[in-house]
Every structure is written in C-alpha cells, then in structure tokens.
Protein backbone atom coordinates (compact mmCIF):
# COMPACT_ATOMS: atom_id res chain seq x y z
CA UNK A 1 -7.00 -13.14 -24.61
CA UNK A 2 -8.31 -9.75 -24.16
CA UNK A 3 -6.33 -7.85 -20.91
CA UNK A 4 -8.41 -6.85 -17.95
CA UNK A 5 -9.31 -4.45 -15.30
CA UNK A 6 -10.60 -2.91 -12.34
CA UNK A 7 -11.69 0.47 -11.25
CA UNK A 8 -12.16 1.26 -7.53
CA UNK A 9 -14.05 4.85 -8.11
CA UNK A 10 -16.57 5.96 -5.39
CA UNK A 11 -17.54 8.71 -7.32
CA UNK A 12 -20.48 6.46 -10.23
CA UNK A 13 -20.30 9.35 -13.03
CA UNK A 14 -16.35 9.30 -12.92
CA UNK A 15 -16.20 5.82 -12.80
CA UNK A 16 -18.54 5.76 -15.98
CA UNK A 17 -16.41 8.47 -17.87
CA UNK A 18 -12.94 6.46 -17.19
CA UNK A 19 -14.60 3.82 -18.51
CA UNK A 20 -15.69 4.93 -21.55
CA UNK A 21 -12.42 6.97 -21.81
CA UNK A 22 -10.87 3.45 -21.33
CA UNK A 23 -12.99 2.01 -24.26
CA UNK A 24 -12.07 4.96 -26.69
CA UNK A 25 -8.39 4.57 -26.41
CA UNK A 26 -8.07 0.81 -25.07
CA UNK A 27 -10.68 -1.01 -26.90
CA UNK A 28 -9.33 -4.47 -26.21
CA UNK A 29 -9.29 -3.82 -22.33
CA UNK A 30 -11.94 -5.55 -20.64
CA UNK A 31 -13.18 -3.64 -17.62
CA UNK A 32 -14.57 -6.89 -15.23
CA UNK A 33 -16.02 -5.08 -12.38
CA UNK A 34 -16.39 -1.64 -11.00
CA UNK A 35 -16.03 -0.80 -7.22
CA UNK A 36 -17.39 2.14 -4.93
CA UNK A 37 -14.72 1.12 -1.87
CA UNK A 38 -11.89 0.33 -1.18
CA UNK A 39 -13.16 -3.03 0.65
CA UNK A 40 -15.28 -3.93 -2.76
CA UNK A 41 -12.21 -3.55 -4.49
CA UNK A 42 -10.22 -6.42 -2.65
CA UNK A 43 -13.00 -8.90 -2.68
CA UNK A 44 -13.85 -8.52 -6.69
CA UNK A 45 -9.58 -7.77 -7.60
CA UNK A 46 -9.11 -11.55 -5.38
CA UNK A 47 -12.39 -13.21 -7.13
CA UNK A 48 -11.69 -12.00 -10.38
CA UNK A 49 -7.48 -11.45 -10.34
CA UNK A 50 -7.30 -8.80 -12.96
CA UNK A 51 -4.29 -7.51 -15.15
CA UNK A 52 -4.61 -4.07 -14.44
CA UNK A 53 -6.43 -1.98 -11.16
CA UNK A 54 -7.48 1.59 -11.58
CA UNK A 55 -7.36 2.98 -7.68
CA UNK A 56 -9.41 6.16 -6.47
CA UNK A 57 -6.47 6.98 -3.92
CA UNK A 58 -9.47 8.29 -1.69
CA UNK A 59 -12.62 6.08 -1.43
CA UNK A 60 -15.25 6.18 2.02
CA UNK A 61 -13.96 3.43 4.25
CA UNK A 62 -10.83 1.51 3.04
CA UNK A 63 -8.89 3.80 0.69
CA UNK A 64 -6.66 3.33 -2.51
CA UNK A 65 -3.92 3.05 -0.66
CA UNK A 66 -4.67 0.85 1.73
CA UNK A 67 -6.46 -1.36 -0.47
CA UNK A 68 -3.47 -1.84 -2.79
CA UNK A 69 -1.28 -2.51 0.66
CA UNK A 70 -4.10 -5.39 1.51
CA UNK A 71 -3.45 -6.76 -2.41
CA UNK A 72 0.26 -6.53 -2.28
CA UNK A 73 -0.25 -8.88 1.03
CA UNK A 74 -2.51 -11.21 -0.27
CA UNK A 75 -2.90 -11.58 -4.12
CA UNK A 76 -2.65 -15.45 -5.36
CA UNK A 77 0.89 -14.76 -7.38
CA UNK A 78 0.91 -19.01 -7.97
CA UNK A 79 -2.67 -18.18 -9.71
CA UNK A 80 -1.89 -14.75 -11.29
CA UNK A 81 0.90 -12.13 -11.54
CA UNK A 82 0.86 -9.25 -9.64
CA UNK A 83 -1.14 -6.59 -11.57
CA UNK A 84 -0.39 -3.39 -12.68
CA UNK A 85 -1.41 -0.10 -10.58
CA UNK A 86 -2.70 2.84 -11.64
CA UNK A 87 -3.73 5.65 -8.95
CA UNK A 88 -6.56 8.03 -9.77
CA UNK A 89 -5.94 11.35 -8.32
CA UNK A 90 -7.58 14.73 -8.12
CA UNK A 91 -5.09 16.75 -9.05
CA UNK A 92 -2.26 17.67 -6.55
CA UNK A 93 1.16 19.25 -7.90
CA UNK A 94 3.06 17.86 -5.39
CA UNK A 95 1.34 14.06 -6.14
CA UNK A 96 1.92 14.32 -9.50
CA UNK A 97 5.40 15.40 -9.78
CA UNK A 98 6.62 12.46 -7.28
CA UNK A 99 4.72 10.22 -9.77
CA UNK A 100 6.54 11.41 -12.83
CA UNK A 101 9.76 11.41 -10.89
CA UNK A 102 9.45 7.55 -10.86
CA UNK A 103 7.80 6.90 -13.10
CA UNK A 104 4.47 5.94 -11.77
CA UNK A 105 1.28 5.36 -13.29
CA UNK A 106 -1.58 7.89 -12.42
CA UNK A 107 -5.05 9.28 -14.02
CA UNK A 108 -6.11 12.71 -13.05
CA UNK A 109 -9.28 13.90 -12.24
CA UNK A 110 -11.28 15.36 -14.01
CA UNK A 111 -9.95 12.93 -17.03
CA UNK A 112 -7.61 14.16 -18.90
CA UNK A 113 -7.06 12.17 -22.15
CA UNK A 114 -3.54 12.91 -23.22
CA UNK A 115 -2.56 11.61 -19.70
CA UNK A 116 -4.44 8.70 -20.01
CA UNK A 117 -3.40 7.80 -23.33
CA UNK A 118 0.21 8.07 -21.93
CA UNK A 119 -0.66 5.85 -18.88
CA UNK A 120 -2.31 3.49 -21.16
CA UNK A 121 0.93 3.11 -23.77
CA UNK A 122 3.09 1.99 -20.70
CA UNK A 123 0.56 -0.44 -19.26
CA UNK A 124 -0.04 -1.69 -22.32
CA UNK A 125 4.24 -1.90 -22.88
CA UNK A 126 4.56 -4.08 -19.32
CA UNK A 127 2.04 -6.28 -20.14
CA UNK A 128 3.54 -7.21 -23.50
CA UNK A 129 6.75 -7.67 -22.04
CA UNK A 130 5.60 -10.35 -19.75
CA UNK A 131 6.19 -13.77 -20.26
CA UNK A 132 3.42 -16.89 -21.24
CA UNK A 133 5.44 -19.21 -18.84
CA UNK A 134 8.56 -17.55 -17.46
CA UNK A 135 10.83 -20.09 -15.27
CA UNK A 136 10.67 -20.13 -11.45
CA UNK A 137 13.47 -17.43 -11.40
CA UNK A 138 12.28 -15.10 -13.64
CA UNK A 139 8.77 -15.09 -12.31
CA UNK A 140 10.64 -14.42 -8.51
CA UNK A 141 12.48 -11.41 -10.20
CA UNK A 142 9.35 -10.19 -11.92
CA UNK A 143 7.72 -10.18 -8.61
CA UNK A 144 10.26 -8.59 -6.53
CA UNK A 145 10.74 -6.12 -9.45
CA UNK A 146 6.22 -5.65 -9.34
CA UNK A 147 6.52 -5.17 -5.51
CA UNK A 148 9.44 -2.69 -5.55
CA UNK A 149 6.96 -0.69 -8.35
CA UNK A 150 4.36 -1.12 -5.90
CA UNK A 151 6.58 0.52 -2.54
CA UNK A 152 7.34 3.34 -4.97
CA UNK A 153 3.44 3.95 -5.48
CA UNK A 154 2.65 3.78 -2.18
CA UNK A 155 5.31 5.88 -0.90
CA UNK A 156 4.58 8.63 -3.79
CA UNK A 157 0.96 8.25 -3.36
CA UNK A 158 0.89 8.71 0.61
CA UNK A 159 3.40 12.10 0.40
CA UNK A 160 2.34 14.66 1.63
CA UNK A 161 3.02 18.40 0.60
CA UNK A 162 4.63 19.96 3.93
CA UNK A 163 7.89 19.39 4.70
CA UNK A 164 8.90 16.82 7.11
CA UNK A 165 8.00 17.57 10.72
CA UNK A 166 10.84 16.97 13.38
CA UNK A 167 11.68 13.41 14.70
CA UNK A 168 8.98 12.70 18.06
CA UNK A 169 10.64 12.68 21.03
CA UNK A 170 7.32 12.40 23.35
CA UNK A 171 4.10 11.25 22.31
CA UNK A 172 0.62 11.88 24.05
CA UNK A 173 -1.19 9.09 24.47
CA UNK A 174 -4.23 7.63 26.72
CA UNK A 175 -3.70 4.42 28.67
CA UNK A 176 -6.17 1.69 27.99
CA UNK A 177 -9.15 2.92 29.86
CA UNK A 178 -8.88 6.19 28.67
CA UNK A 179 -9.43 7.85 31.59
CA UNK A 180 -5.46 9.12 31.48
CA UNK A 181 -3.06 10.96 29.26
CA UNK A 182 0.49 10.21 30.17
CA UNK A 183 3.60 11.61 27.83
CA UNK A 184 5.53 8.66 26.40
CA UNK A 185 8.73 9.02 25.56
CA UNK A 186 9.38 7.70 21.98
CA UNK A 187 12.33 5.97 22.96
CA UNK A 188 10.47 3.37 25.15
CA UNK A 189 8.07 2.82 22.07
CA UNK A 190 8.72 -0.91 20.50
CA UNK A 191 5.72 -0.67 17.68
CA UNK A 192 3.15 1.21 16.59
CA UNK A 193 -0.21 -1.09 14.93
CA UNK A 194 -3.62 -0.05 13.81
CA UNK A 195 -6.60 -0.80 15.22
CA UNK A 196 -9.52 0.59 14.32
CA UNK A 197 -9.96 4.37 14.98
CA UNK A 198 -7.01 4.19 17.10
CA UNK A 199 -3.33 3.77 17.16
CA UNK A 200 -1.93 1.03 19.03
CA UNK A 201 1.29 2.41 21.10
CA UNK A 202 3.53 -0.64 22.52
CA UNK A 203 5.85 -0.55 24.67
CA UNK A 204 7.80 -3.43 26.96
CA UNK A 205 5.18 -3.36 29.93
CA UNK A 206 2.56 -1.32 28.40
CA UNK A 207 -0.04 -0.45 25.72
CA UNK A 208 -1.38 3.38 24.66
CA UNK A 209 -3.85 4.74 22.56
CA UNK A 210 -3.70 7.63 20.45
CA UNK A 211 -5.80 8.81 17.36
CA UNK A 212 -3.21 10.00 15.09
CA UNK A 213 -3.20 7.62 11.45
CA UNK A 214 -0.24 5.57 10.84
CA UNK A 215 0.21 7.22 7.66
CA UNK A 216 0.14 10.57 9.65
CA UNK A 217 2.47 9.25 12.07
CA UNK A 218 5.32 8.09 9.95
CA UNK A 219 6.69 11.17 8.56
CA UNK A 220 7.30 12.28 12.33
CA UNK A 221 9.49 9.28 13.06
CA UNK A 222 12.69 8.39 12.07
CA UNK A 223 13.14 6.28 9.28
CA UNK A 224 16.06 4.32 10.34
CA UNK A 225 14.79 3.76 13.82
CA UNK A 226 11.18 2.53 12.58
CA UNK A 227 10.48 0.61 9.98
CA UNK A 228 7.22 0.11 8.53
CA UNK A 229 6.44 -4.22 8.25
CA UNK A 230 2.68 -4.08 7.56
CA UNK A 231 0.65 -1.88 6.31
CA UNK A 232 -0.95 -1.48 9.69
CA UNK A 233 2.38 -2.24 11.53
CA UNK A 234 5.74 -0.11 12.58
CA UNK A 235 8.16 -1.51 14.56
CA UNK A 236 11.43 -0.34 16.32
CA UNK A 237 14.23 -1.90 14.27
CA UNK A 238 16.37 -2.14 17.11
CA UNK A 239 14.39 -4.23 19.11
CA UNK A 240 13.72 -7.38 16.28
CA UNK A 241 15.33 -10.10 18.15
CA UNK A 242 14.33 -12.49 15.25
CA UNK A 243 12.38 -13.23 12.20
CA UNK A 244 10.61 -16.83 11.60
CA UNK A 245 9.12 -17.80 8.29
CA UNK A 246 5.82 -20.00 8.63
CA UNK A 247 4.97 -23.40 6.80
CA UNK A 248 3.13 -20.59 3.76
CA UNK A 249 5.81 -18.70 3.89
CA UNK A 250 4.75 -15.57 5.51
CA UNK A 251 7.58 -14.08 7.86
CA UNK A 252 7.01 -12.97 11.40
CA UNK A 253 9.20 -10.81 13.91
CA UNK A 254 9.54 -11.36 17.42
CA UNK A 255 10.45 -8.21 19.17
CA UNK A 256 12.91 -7.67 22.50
CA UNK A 257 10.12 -7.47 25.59
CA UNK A 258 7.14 -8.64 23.84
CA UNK A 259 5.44 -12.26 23.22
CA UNK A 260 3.06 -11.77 20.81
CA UNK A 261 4.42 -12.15 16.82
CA UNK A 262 4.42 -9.46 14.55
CA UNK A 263 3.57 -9.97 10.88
CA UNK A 264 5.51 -9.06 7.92
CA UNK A 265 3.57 -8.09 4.39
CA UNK A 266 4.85 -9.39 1.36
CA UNK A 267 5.62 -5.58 -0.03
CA UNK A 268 8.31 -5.22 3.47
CA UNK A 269 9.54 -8.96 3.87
CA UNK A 270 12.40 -7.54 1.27
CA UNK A 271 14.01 -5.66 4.85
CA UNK A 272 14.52 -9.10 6.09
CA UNK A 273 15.86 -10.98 3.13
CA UNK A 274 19.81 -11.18 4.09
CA UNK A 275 18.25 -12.55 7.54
C-alpha cells in the first residue's frame, strides 16, 4: 500500500508546487487531501488518518502548531499510528537551526529541493522501520517515542529568536467586566487557559483577563513553576493536589483552591506518569 499525506498550506500556489515537488521525488506518496487552515486540517487528518502531515506553521485561524497540538490530543492511535510531522516554514535562521539540532523534519519556503529530498529520505526511513503488527508494548514505546518527536517539534517550532525575557513577577490584567485593571502578582496565579481572544488568569478566589497568547506568555514564566498540560492550559505545579485518569483514559488534575478539573493532553500526560 502506497504511503499517504496531508498538506495544511493556506497559501493554493505553494500548496500546488509542494505537491508536485512531492510527486517528482516521492512518486509513491499519495497526497489525500489538501487544507487552507489549520481547522480543515484536523477534520480531513481525523477522517482520512494519514501517514505523513505537511504543516504551514502559520495558517489564518488555527495554526500549524496548534493544529498538530489538537492531533497529538486526539488522533485514533487504536485505528492508526501517530503520523509523521513535517513543518513548512518560511525561512527563519533561528527556526531552522533548532530543527537541525534535533533533528526535526521541516520544508522551507520557497521550496527548496535538496531540503526536501533530505526530509523525504528520513520520512521515508521511519516509515519503513515500522512494524505490520507490533505487540502491545512495542506499539506503547513507539508512541511515547512519536509523542516525545512531536514535544520536540512543537517546542522548536514555537521558539522564538529573542532571548528569554525575565521570570513575571506581576501581571496586568482586567477583572471580568473589564471595566478594571488590577496588578496580579504571579505568585497568587494557579493556571493560565485560553479562551478565545483572551487569556484566562486563575487564581484561588478569582478570574482575570489579559490578551497576551499562551505561546507568548510561556517564555516569561518559569519553567519549573508552570508547566504547560494542554495546549491551551498552564498550570502552577505546586498547586496539583491530584491527578485522576477517566474510564477513556484521559488524565485530569485537580488543583489546591479550585473545583473545576483541568485536562491533561496526551503530548503532557508523560509529567504525570510516576503519579
């Protein structure tokens, strides 16, 4: 059986010319559907679970990033191994380099075809390597070892060039009617969740509102202190007072002060295996 893919390009002409690029030095790759969103790309990668996705890391709406995040989460692995990930980039030294460094799968743009020859050979290597009908235990380490590949993408893919801000110590934020700023210390802060165009800022007895991206936010907190659960979530690692895994599996955290439960995405629930 032929091997196929995806490409999540909002950009029609460069979609067209990775495809035929694709054709000329992959002919045995089937290309099953093309996407102009990050959104698109979700629905048709879930309907049509192919072996290999092609991300635009910025697409209107939903964006490469996030859409792999939302596919890590919920792709069918009892159907379909996880598949591999290639991030199309415009190119950025910075992005690149952190690729190479670990070895991560990336097209530039505008095409390049030595570089996408070279991605090809190693996609192309992985899915030869993979098993008809591995055992229970090998397809759990294949999948831990797809979703550890898939952390490194998103962390490479999400870097930015400047160098790491300072820690937050207060953070501006409205209360819920908006009609007041107050100055939150960071300390009181239990998690941090997307919503929307806004930033969800939790704390014991209270909720704020700021603007800022998660993925803008995290390189201003502390690492240790915060720990990224979701792809929409961050949480303050000292306040997890447990972690409960649901009849399907999925793992939630309850949190010191608050009621509600906080989900965990497949690519994080490796923080809370020794629990």
């Amino acid at each position: 059986m032929n091997p196929t893919a995806l490409i999540a390009e909002d950009e029609p002409l460069l979609a067209q010319a990775l495809k035929a690029e694709l054709a000329a030095v992959w002919p045995e790759l089937q290309i099953v559907a093309t996407a102009g969103d990050g959104r698109s790309a979700v629905r048709e990668a879930l309907r049509l679970l192919p072996q290999v996705l092609f991300f635009d890391i910025r697409m209107p709406g939903l964006d490469g990033l996030g859409a792999a995040a939302e596919l890590a989460d919920c792709w069918p692995t009892d159907e379909a191994p996880m598949p591999q990930l290639v991030f199309v980039t415009a190119y950025d030294e910075y992005a690149t380099r952190a690729f190479d460094a670990q070895a991560i799968d990336y097209v530039l743009k505008p095409l390049q075809p030595e570089r996408l020859r070279k991605t090809v050979s190693r996609l192309q290597q992985a899915l030869s390597a993979r098993q008809p009908e591995p055992t229970p235990a090998l397809a759990d380490a294949a999948l831990e070892q797809t979703l550890a590949q898939w952390r490194q993408v998103l962390t490479a893919a999400g870097a930015g060039t400047a160098a790491a801000p300072a820690p937050l110590r207060m953070i501006a934020a409205s209360d819920a009617g908006g009609s007041t700023v107050r100055m939150v210390p960071i300390d009181e802060v239990l998690y941090f969740e997307a919503a929307d165009k806004y930033l969800r800022v939790l704390t014991a007895t209270h909720e704020y509102l700021i603007r800022t991206p998660l993925k803008q936010l995290l390189p201003q907190l502390d690492a240790d202190t915060f720990w990224q659960v979701h792809r929409a979530v961050v949480v303050r690692s000292a306040a997890i007072e447990s972690v409960h895994r649901d009849e399907a599996g999925k793992l939630h955290l309850m949190l010191r002060g608050r009621a509600e439960k906080i989900p965990v995405s497949r690519l994080y629930a490796h923080l809370f295996r020794a629990m």
